[in-house]
C-alpha atoms as a PDB file:
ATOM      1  CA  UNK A   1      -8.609  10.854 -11.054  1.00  0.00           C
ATOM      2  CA  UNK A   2      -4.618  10.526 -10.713  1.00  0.00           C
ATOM      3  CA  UNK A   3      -3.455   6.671 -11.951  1.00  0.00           C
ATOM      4  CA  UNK A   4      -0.915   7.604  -9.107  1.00  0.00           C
ATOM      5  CA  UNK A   5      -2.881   5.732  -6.233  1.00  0.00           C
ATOM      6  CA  UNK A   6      -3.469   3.044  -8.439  1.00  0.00           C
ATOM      7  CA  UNK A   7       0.132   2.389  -8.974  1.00  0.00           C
ATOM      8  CA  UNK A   8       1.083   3.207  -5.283  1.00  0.00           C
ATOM      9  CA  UNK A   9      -1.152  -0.158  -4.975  1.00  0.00           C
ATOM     10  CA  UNK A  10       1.136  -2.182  -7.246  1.00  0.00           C
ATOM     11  CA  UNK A  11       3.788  -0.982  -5.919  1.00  0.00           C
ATOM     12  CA  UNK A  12       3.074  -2.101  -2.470  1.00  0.00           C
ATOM     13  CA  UNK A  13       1.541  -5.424  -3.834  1.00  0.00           C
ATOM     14  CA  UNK A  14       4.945  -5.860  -5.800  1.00  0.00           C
ATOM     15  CA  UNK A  15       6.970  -6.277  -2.847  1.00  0.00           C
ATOM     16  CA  UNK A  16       7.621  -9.031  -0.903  1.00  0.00           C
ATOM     17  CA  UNK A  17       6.740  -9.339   2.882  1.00  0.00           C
ATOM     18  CA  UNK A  18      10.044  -9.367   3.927  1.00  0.00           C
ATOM     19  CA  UNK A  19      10.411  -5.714   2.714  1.00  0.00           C
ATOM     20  CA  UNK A  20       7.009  -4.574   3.701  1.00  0.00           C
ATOM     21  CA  UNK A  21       8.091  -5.337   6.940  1.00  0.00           C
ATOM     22  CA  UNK A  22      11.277  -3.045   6.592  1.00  0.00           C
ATOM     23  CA  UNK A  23       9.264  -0.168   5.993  1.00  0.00           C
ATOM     24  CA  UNK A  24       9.164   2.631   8.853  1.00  0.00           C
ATOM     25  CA  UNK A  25       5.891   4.837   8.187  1.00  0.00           C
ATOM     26  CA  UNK A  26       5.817   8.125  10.324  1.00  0.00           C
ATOM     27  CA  UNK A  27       2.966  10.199  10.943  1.00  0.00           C
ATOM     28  CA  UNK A  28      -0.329   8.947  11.618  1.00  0.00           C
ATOM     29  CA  UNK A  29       0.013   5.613   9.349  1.00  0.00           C
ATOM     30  CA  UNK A  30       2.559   4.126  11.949  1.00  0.00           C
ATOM     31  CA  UNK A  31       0.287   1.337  13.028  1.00  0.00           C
ATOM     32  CA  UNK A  32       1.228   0.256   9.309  1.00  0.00           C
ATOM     33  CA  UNK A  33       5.428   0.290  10.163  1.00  0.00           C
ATOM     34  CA  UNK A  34       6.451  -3.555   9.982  1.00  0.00           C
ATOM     35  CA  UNK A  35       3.071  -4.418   9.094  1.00  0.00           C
ATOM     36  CA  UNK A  36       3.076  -6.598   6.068  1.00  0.00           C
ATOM     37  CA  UNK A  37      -0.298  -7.738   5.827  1.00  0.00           C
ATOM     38  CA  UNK A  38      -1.667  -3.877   6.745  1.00  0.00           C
ATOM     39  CA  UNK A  39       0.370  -2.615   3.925  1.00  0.00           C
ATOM     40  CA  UNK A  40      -0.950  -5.618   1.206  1.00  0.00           C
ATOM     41  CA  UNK A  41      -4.474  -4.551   2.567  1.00  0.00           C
ATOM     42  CA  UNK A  42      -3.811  -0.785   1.779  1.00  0.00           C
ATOM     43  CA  UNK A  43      -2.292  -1.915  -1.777  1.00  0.00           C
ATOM     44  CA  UNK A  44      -5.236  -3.770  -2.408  1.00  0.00           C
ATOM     45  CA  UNK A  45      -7.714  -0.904  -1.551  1.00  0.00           C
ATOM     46  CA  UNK A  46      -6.033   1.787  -3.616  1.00  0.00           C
ATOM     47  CA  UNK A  47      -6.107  -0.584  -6.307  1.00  0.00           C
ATOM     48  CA  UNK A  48     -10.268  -1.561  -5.836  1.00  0.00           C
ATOM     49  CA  UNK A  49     -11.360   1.940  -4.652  1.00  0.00           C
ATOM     50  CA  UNK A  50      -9.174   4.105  -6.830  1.00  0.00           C
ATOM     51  CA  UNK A  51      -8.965   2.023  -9.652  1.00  0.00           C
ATOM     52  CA  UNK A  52     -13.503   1.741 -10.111  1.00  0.00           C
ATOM     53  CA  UNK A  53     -12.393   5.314 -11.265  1.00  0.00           C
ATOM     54  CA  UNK A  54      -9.775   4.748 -13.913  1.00  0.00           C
END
């Protein structure tokens, strides 16, 4: 399993809301563009479901 997810998760949980917000997802994560608190939850799964693997 790739420690990549898991560190896309701290990544994401590293930054503050004000840049979540700034971020402009395209594709079929939009709902997610200036979504802070959809992005912290996605940060926090990679980190639970990804990192049970590690």
């Amino acid at each position: 399993m790739d420690n990549k997810n898991v560190g896309g998760g701290l990544f994401i949980l590293g930054q503050s809301r004000e840049e979540l917000a700034e971020y402009h997802i395209t594709g079929s994560g939009r709902f997610l563009t200036g979504n802070p608190d959809g992005l912290i939850i996605v940060g926090w799964l990679c980190i639970i479901l990804f990192g049970a693997f590690l």
